[in-house]
Protein backbone atom coordinates (compact mmCIF):
# COMPACT_ATOMS: atom_id res chain seq x y z
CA UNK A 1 101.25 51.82 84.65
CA UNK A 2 98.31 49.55 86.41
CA UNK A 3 94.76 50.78 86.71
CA UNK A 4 94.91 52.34 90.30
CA UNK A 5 98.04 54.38 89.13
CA UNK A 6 95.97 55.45 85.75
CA UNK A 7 93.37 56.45 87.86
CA UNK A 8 94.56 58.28 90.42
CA UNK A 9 96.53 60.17 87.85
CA UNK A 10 93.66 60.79 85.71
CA UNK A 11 91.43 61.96 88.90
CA UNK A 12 94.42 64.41 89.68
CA UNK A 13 94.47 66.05 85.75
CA UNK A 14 90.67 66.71 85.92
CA UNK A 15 90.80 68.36 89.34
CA UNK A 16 93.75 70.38 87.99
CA UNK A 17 91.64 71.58 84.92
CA UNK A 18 88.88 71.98 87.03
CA UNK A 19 90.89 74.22 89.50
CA UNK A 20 92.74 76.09 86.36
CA UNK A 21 89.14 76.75 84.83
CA UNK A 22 87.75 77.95 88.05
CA UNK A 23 90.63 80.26 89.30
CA UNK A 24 90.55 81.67 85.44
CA UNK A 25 86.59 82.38 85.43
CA UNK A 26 86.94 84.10 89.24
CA UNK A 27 89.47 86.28 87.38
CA UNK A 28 93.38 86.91 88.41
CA UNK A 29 95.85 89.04 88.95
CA UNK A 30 99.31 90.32 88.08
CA UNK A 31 102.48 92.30 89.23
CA UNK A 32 102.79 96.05 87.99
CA UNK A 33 105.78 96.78 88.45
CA UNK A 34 107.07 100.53 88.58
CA UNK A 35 110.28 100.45 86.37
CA UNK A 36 112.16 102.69 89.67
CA UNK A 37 110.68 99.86 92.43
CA UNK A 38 113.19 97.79 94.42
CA UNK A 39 111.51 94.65 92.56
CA UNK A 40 112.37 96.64 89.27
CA UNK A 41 115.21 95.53 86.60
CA UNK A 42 115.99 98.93 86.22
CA UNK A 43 115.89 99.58 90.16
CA UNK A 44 119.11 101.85 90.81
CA UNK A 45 120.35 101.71 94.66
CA UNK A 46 121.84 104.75 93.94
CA UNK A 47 118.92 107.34 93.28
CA UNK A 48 117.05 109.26 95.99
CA UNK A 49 113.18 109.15 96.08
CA UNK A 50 113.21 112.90 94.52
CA UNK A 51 115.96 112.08 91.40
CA UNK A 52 113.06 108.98 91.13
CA UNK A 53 110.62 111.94 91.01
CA UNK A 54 112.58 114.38 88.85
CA UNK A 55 113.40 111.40 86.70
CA UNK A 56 109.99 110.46 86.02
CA UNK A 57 108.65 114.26 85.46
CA UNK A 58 111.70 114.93 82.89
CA UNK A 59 110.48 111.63 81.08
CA UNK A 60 106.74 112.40 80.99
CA UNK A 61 107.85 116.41 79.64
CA UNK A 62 110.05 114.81 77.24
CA UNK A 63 107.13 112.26 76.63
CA UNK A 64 104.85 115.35 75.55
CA UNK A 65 107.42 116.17 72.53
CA UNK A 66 107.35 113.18 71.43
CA UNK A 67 103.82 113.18 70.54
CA UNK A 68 102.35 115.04 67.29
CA UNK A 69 99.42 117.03 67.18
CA UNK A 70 97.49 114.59 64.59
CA UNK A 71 98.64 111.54 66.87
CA UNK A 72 95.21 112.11 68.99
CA UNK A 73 92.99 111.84 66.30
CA UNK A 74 94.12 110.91 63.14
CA UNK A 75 97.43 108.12 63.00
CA UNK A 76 96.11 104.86 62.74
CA UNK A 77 98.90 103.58 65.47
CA UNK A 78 99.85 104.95 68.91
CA UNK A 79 102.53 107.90 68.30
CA UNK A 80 103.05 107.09 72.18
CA UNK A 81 106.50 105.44 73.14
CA UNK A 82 105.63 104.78 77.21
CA UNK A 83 108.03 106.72 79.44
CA UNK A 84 110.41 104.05 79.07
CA UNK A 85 108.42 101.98 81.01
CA UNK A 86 106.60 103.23 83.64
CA UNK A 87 104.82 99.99 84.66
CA UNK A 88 106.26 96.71 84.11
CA UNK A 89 104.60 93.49 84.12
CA UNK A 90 105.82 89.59 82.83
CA UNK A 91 104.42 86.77 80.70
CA UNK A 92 106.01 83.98 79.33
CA UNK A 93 105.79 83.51 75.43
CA UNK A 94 106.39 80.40 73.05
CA UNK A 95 106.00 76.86 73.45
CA UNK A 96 107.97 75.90 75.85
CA UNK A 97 107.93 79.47 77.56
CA UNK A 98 110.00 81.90 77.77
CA UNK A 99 109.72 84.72 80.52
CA UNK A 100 110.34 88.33 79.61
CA UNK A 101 109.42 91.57 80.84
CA UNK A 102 106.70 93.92 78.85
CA UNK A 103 106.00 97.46 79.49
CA UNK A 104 102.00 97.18 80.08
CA UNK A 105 100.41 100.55 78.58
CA UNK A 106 97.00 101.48 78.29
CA UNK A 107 98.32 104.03 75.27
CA UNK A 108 99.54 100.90 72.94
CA UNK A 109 97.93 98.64 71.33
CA UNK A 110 99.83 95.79 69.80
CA UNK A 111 102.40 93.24 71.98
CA UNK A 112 105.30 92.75 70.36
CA UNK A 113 109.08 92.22 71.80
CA UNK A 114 112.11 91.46 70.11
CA UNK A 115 113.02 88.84 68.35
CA UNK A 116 116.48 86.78 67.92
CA UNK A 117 117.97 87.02 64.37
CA UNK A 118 117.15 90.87 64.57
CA UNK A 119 118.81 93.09 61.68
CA UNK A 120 118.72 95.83 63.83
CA UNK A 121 118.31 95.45 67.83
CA UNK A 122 118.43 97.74 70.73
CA UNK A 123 120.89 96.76 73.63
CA UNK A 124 118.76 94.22 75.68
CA UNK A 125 120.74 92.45 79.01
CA UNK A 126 118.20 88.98 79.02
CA UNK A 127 117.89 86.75 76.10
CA UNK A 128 115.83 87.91 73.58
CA UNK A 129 113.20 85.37 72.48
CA UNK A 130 114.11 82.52 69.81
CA UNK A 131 110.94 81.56 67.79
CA UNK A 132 112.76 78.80 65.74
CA UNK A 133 112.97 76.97 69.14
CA UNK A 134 108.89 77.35 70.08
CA UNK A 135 106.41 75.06 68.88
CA UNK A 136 103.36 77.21 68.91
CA UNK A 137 104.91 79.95 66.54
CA UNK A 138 103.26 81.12 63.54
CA UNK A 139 103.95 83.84 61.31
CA UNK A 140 100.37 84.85 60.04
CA UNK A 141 99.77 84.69 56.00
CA UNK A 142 99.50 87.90 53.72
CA UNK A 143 96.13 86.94 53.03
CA UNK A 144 94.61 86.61 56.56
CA UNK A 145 91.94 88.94 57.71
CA UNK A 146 93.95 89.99 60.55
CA UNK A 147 96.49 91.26 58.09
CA UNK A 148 94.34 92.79 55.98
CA UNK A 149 92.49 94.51 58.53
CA UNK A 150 95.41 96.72 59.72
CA UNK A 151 96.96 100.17 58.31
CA UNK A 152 100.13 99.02 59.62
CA UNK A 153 101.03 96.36 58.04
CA UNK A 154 102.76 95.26 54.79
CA UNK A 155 103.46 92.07 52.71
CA UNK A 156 106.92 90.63 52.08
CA UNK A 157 108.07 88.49 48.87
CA UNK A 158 107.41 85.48 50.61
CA UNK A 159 103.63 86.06 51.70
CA UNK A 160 104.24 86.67 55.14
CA UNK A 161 102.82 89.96 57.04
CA UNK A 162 105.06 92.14 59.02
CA UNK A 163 103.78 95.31 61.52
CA UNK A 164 105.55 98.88 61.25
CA UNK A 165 104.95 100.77 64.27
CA UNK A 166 106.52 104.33 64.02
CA UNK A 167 106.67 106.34 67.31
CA UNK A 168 106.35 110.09 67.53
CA UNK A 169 110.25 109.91 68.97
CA UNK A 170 111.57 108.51 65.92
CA UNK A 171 111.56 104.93 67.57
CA UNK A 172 109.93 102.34 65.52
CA UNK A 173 109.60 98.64 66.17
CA UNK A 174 109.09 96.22 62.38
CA UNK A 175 108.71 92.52 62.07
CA UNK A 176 106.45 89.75 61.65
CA UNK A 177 102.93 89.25 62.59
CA UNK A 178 102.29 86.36 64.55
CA UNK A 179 100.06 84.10 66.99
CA UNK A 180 101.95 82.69 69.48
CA UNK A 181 101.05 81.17 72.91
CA UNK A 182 101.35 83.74 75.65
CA UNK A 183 101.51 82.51 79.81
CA UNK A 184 100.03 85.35 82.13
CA UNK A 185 101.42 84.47 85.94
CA UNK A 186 99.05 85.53 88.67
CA UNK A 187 99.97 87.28 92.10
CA UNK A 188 98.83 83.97 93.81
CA UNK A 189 101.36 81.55 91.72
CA UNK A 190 98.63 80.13 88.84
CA UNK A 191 100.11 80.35 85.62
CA UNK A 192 97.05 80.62 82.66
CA UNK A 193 97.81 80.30 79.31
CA UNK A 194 96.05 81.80 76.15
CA UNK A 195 96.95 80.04 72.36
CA UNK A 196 97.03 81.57 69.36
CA UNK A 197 97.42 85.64 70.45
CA UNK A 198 98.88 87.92 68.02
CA UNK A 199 101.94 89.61 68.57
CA UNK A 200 104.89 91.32 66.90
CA UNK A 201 108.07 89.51 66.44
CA UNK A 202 110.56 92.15 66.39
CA UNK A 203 113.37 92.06 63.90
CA UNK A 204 114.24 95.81 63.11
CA UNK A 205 113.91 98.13 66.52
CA UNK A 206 115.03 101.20 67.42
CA UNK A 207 113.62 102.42 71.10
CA UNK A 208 114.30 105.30 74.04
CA UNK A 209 114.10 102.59 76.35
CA UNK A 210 116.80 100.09 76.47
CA UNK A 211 117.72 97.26 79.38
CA UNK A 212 115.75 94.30 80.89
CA UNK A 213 112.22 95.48 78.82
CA UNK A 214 111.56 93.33 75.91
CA UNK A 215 108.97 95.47 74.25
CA UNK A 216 105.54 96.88 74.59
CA UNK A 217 102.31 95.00 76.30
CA UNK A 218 99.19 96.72 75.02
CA UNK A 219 96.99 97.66 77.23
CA UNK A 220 94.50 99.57 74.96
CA UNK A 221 91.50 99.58 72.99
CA UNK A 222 92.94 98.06 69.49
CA UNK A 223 91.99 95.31 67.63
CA UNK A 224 95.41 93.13 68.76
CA UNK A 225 96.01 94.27 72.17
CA UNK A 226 95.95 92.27 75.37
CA UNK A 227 92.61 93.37 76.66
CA UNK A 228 90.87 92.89 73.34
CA UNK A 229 92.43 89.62 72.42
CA UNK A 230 91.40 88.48 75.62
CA UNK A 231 88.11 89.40 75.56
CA UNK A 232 85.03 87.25 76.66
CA UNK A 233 87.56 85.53 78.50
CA UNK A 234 88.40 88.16 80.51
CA UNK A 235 84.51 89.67 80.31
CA UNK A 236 85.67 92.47 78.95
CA UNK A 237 87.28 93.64 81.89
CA UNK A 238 90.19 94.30 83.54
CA UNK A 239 91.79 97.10 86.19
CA UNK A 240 94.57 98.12 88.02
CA UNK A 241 95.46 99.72 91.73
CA UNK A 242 98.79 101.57 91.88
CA UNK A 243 100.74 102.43 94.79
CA UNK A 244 102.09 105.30 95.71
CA UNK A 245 105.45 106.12 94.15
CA UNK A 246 107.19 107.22 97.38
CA UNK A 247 105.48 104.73 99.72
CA UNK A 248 108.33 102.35 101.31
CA UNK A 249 106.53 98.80 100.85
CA UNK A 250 106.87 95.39 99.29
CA UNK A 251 103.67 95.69 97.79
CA UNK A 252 103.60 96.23 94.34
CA UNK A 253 100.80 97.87 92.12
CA UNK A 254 98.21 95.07 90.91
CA UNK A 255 96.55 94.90 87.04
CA UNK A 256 93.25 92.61 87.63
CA UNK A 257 91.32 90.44 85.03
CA UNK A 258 87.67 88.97 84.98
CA UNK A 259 85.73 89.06 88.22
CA UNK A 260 88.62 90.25 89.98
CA UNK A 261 88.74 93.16 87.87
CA UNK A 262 84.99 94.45 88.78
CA UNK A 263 85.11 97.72 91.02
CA UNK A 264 82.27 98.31 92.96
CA UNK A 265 80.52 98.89 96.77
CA UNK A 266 80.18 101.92 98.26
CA UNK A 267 81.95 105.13 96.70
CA UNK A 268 82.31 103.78 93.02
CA UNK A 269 81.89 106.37 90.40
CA UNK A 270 81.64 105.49 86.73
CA UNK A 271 82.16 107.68 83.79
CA UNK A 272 81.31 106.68 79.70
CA UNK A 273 84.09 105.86 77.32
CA UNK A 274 83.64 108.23 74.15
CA UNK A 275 84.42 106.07 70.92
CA UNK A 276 86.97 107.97 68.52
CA UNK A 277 88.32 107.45 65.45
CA UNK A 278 91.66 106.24 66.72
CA UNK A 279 90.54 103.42 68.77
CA UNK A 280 93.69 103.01 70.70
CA UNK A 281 92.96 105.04 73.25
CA UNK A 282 90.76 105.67 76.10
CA UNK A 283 88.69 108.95 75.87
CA UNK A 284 86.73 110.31 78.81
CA UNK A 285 85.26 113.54 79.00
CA UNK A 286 86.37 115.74 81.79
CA UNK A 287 83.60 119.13 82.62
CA UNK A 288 85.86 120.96 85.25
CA UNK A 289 88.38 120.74 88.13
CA UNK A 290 86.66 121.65 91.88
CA UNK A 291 89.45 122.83 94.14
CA UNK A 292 87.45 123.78 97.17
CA UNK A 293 84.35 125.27 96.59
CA UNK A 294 85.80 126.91 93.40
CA UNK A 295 84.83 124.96 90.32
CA UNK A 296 87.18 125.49 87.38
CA UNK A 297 85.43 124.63 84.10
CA UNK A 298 87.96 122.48 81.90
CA UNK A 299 87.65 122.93 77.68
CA UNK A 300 89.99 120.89 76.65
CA UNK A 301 91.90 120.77 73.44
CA UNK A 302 89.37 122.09 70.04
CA UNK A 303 90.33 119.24 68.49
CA UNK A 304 89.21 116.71 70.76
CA UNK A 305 85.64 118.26 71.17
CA UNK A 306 83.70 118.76 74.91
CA UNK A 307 83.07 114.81 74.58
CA UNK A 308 85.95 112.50 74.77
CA UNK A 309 88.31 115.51 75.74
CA UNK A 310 90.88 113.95 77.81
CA UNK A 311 92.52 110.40 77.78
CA UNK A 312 93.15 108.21 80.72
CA UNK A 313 96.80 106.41 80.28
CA UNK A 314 98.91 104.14 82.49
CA UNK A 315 102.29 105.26 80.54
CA UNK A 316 102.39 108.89 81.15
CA UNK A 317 103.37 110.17 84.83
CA UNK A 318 102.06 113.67 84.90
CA UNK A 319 98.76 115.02 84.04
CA UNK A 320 98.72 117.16 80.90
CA UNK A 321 96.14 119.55 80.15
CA UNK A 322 96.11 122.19 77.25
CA UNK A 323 97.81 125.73 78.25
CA UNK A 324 94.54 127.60 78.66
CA UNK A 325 92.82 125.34 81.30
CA UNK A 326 96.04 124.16 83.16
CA UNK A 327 96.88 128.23 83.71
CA UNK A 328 93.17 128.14 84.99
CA UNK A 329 93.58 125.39 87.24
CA UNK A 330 97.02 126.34 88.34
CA UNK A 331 95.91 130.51 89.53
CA UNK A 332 93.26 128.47 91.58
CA UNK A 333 95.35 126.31 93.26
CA UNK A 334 97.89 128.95 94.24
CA UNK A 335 94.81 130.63 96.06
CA UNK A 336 94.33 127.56 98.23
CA UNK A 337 97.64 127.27 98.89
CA UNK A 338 99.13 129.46 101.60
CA UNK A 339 102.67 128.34 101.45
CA UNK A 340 105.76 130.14 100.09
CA UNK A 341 105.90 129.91 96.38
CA UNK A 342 109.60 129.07 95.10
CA UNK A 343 110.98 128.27 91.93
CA UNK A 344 111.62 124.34 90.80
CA UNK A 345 115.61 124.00 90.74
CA UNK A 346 115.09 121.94 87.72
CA UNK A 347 113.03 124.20 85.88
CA UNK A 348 110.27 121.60 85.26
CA UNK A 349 107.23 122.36 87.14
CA UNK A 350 105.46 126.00 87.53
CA UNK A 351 104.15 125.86 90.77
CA UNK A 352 105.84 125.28 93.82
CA UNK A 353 105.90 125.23 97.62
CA UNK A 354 108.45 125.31 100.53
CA UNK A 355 106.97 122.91 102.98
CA UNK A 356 108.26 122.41 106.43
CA UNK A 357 105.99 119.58 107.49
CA UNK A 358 104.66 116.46 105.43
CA UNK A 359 101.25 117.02 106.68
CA UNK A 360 100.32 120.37 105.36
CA UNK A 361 96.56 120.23 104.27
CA UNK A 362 96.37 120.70 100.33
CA UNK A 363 93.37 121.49 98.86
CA UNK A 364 91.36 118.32 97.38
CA UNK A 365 91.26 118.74 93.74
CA UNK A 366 88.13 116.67 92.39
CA UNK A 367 88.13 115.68 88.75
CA UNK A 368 84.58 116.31 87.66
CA UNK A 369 84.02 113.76 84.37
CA UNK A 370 80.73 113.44 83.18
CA UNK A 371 78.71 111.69 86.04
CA UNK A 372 82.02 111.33 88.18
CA UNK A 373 83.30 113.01 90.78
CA UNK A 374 87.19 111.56 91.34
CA UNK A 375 88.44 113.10 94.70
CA UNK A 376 92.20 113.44 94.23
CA UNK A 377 94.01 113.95 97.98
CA UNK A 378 97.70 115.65 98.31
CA UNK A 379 99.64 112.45 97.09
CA UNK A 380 97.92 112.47 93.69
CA UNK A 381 98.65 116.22 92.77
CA UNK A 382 101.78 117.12 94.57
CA UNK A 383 105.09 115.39 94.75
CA UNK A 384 108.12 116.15 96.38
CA UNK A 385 111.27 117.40 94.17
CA UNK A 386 113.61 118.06 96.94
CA UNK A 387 113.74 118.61 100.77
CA UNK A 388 111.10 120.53 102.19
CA UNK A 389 109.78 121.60 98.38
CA UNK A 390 106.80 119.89 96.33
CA UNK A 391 105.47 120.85 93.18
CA UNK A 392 102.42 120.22 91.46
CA UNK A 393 102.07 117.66 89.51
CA UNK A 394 100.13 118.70 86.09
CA UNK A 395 101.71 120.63 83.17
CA UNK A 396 101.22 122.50 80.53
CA UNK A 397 100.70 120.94 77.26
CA UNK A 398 100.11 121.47 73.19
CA UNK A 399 99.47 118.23 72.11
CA UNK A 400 96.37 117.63 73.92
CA UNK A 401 94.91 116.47 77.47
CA UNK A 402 96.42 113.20 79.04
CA UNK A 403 95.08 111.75 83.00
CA UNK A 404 98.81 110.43 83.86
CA UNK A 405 99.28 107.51 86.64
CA UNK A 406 100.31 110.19 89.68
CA UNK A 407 96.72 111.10 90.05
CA UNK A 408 95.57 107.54 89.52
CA UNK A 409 97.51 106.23 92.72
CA UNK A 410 95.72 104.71 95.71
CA UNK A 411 92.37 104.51 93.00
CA UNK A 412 90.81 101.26 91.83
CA UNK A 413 90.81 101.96 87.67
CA UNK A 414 87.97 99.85 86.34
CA UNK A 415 87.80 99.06 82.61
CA UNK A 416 84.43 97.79 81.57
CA UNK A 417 84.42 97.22 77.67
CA UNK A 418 81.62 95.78 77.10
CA UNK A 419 79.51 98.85 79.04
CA UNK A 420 82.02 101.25 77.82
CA UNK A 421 82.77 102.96 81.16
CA UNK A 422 85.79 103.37 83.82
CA UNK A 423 85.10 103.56 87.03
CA UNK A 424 87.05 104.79 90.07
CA UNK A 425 87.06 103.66 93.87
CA UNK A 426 89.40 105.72 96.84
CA UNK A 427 91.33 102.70 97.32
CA UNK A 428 94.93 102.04 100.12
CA UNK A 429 96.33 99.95 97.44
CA UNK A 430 99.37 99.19 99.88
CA UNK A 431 96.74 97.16 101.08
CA UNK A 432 95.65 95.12 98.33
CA UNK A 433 96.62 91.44 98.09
């Protein structure tokens, strides 16, 4: 190569890095993808918009019995197993990479996806990652602080560490710890790549969900998930925008990172994170529900005290709120609501309407968290089951208070871990780039 060549070759590298490290610091963004979207693996031509809607209902009531009462407060792992994906997002892992599909959950904490060579596998239709062929792979040593430091972890004969992660469903995923090289690819085609992240290598995995997902992309506030690992690198920061389930569009949901993951101008409203034992998760504290001018004052479960009483999660679809306040909440509504009350055909929801236009007026139901106000319009509390009928989208639950994804729609979702808060912005997120 002569000297011009060498030059013009090296000029083009350090513009490259120079562009990589600028895009990265300016922050990024990547495809959510709702598991029943056209752009969706698991996408079925077949299914009308209200089986999408029943489907995703029976899922999050089926997701309540799979948690255990302790799971809130006491486990030292998620007891969580996301609704068989309700968001999907891909990353490439290994060295060179391979691309796979993760379900991103703010209710997990650890990344892990299975591995080839499995003893026991779940059905999977893509190639399941080989870590014998990538040269960034390394299981991580019995004696590291990162093994030591977790519950959930044990030694084998051979001095390497393996994760158990036991599911309140009975699933489970077991294997060894690693670091590996994972490749985030942003909406606008930049690929950034982050050595040396832990995840779990899957070799003995038994799951709910089984197709095109690989495994589990935590989202949450663990020592070893995505978010944390990241950390100063993202700025502690990251949030999402997700669109409407029923909207027609191209557009998919967005999860943000760095700058682009800041929510703020006019109509932000920011609530405190509560710190809990189980660090996993991400508390808020909910005062009441305001339908109208009627303010409904909101307990909570006992065991998750007035502060911290309700989490915030991207996995679940419905809001759950202990029996007590959602019966509260529910009477109210049904004052508001002069429609004919009918009975859900598939015996899932309490509260339902016969609707003969679209555009009937529900009440706005504002979530009142502690120095938040979080106006939620028609789309976030409603949904449509069949023709002409809608149902409201909360439940009834035992196992404590969960803020699902329908009422997050069409809001900016702001995580800001180094302040500790989440803050909320009325957002069209159709409209998002």
């Amino acid at each position: 190569m002569d000297t011009q060549s060498f030059l013009i070759l090296l000029l083009f590298s350090l513009c490259f890095i120079v562009f990589h490290s600028h895009a990265q610091n300016n922050g990024f963004s990547v495809e959510l993808i709702h598991r029943d979207s056209l752009k969706s693996p698991f996408y079925q031509l077949a299914q009308t918009k209200y089986q999408l809607v029943v489907n995703a209902a029976r899922q999050s009531i089926s997701h309540i019995n799979h948690f255990y009462k302790d799971s809130l407060t006491s486990t030292p792992e998620s007891n969580i197993i996301p609704e068989k994906g309700a968001y999907l997002m891909t990353y490439s892992v290994g060295t060179p990479p391979s691309r796979v599909y993760g379900i991103a959950d703010t209710g997990s904490e650890i990344i892990w996806l299975q591995c080839q060579h499995c003893l026991q596998c779940f059905n999977q239709t893509n190639p399941m990652f080989d870590p014998s062929k990538s040269s960034s792979y390394k299981i991580i040593p019995c004696g590291s602080n990162t093994c030591r430091s977790r519950r959930d972890t044990y030694c084998t004969e051979n001095e390497y560490c393996q994760y158990n992660i036991e599911y309140g469903d009975k699933s489970h995923s077991r294997g060894d710890l690693s670091v590996e090289t994972l490749t985030i690819y942003s909406t606008t085609g930049h690929s950034f790549s982050f050595p040396n992240v832990v995840i779990g290598c899957g070799t003995q995995n038994t799951v709910s969900f089984e197709g095109k997902s690989y495994g589990i992309v935590g989202l949450g506030g663990g020592s070893v998930s995505l978010t944390t690992q990241l950390g100063s690198t993202i700025g502690g920061k990251f949030s999402y925008c997700l669109v409407p389930l029923l909207v027609e569009s191209s557009v998919t949901s967005k999860l943000n990172f760095r700058k682009t993951a800041v929510v703020s101008g006019h109509g932000v409203v920011s609530t405190p994170l509560t710190k809990k034992n189980l660090q996993t998760f991400y508390y808020l504290t909910l005062e009441a529900f305001t339908v109208g001018n009627k303010r409904v004052k909101f307990g909570g479960d006992s065991i998750g005290g007035k502060e911290g009483n309700i989490i915030i999660d991207l996995g679940t679809t419905l809001t759950l709120l202990p029996s007590e306040d959602y019966t509260n909440l529910e009477s109210t509504v049904a004052k508001f609501v002069k429609l004919d009350r009918v009975k859900d055909p598939n015996n899932q929801f309490s509260l339902c309407y016969n609707v003969t236009s679209e555009g009937y007026d529900f009440p706005i139901i504002t979530a009142n968290f502690k120095g938040a106000d979080v106006k939620l319009n028609s789309i976030n509390t409603f949904i449509p089951v069949a023709d002409g009928m809608v149902c409201f989208a909360f439940i009834s639950s035992n196992i404590g208070s969960i803020f699902g994804n329908l009422a997050q729609q069409n809001l900016l979702v702001g995580y800001d871990l180094v302040k500790n808060v989440v803050s909320f912005k009325q957002t069209d997120c159709t409209k998002l780039n």
